[in-house]
Protein backbone atom coordinates (compact mmCIF):
# COMPACT_ATOMS: atom_id res chain seq x y z
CA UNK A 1 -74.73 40.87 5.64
CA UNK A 2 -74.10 44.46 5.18
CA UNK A 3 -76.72 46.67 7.04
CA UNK A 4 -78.41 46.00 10.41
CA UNK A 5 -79.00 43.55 12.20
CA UNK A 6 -75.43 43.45 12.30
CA UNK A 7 -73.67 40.56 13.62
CA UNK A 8 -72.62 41.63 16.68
CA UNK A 9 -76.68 42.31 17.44
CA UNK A 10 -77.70 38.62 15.92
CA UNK A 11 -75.08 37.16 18.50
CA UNK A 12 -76.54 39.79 21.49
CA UNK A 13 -79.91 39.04 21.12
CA UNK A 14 -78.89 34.48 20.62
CA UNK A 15 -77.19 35.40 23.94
CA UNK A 16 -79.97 37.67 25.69
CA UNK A 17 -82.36 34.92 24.68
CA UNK A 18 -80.54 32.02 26.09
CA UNK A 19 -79.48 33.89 29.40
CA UNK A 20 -82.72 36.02 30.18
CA UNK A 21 -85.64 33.08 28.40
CA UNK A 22 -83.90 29.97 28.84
CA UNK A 23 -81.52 29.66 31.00
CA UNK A 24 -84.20 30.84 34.01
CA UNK A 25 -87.25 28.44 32.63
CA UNK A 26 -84.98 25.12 32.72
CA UNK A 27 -83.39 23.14 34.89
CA UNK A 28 -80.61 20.41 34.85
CA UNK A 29 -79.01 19.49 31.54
CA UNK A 30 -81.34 21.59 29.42
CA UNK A 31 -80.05 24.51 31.41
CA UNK A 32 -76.77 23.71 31.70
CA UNK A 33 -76.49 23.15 27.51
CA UNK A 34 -77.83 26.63 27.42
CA UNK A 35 -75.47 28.08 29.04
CA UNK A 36 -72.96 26.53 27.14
CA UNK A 37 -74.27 27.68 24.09
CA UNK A 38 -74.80 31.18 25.29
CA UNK A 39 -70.74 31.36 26.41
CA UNK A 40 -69.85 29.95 22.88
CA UNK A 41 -71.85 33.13 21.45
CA UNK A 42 -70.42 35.52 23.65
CA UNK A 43 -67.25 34.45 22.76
CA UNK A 44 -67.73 34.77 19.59
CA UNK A 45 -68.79 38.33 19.79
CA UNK A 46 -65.74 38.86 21.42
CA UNK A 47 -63.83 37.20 18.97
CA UNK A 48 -65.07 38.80 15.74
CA UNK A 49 -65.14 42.59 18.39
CA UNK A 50 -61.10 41.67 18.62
CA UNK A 51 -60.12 39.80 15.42
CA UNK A 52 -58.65 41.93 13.37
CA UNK A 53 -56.74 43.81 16.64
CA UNK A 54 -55.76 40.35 17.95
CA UNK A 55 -54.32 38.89 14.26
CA UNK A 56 -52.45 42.68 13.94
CA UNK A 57 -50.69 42.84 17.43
CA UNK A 58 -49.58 38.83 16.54
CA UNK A 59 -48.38 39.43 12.91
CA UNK A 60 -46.41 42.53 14.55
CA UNK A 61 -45.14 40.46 17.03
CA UNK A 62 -43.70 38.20 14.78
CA UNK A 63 -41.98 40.95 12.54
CA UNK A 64 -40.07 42.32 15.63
CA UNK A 65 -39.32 38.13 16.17
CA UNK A 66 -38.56 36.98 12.48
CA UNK A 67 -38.30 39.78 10.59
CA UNK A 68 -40.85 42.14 8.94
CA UNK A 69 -43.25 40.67 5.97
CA UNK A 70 -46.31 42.04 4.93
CA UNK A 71 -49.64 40.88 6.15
CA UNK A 72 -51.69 39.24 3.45
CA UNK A 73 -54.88 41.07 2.51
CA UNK A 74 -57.35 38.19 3.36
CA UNK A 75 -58.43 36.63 6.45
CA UNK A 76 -57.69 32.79 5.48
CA UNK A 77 -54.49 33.64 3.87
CA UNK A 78 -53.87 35.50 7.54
CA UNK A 79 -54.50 32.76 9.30
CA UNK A 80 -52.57 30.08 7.14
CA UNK A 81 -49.61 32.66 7.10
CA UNK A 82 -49.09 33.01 11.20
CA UNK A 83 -49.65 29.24 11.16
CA UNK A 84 -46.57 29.48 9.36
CA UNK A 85 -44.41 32.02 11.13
CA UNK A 86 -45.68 30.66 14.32
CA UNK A 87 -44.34 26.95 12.82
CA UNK A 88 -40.71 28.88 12.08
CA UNK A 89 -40.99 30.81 15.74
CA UNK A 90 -41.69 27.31 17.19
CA UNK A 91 -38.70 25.47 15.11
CA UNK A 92 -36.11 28.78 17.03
CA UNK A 93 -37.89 27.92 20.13
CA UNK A 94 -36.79 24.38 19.76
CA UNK A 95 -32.83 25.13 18.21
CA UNK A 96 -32.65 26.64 21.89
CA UNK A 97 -32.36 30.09 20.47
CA UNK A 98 -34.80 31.45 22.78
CA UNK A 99 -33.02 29.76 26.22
CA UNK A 100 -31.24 33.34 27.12
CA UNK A 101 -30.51 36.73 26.17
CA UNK A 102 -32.40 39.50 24.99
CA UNK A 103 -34.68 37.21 21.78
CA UNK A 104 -35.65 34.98 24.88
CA UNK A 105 -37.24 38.17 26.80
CA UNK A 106 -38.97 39.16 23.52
CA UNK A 107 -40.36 35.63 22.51
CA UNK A 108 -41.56 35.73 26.51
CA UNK A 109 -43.35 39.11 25.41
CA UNK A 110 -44.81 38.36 22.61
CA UNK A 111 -45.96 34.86 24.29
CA UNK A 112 -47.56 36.92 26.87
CA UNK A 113 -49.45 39.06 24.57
CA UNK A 114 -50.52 36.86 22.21
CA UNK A 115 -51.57 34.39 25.23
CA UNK A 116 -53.34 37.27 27.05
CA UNK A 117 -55.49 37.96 23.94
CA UNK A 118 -56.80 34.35 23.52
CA UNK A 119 -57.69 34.56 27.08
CA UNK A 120 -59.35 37.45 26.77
CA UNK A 121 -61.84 36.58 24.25
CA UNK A 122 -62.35 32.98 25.72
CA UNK A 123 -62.49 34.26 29.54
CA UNK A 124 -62.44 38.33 29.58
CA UNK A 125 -62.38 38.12 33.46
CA UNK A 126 -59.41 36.41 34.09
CA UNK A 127 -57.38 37.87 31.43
CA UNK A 128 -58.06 41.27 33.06
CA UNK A 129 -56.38 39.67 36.51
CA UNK A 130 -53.82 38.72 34.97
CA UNK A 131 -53.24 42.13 33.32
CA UNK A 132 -53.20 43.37 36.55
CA UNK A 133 -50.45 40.89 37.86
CA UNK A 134 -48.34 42.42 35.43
């Protein structure tokens, strides 16, 4: 879809209708799967709102890490590419090479990031706290 509704509004208005029609008019199990289903679209808005800021700040990550590579031009082939460097980050986790000295305090960084991200598109809330921590 190119024009309006766009997306994001399909997902709002799933959301508004599940929090504001159902939600309020059930009770139990009903309710509770309705809520459910409107925190898997909100996070979903949140995801796609995010994506391509979350998939950049990783892929840099990784260059300062492993060494710079370009990022490919399409989504899948971003995805199946970090699965990768994340795979070769994970093996020089495992050789130790991250157990002291300056790499270990930059792998903790990145971790952090990365990890903070996630969090805040699955729960925005606590993600913010733990900004704050920091």
């Amino acid at each position: 879809m190119q024009d309006r509704p766009t997306y994001d509004e399909l997902l709002e208005a799933v959301a508004g209708y599940l929090r504001d029609d159902v939600m309020p008019n059930t009770q139990g199990r009903l309710s509770f799967h309705a809520r459910v289903a409107m925190n898997v679209v909100e996070m979903l808005r949140r995801e796609l709102a995010t994506m391509e800021e979350h998939l950049a700040r990783e892929w840099d990550g990784l260059d300062h890490l492993l060494g710079v590579e370009p990022m490919p031009p399409r989504l899948s082939n971003v995805r199946e590419a970090l699965e990768r460097r994340n795979e070769a980050l994970c093996d020089r986790i495992r050789k130790g090479e991250a157990d002291e000295g300056p790499w270990r305090l930059a792998v903790l960084g990145h971790l952090r990031t990365v990890t903070l991200d996630k969090l805040a598109v699955s729960n925005p809330a606590l993600a913010e706290e733990y900004r704050d921590r920091a």
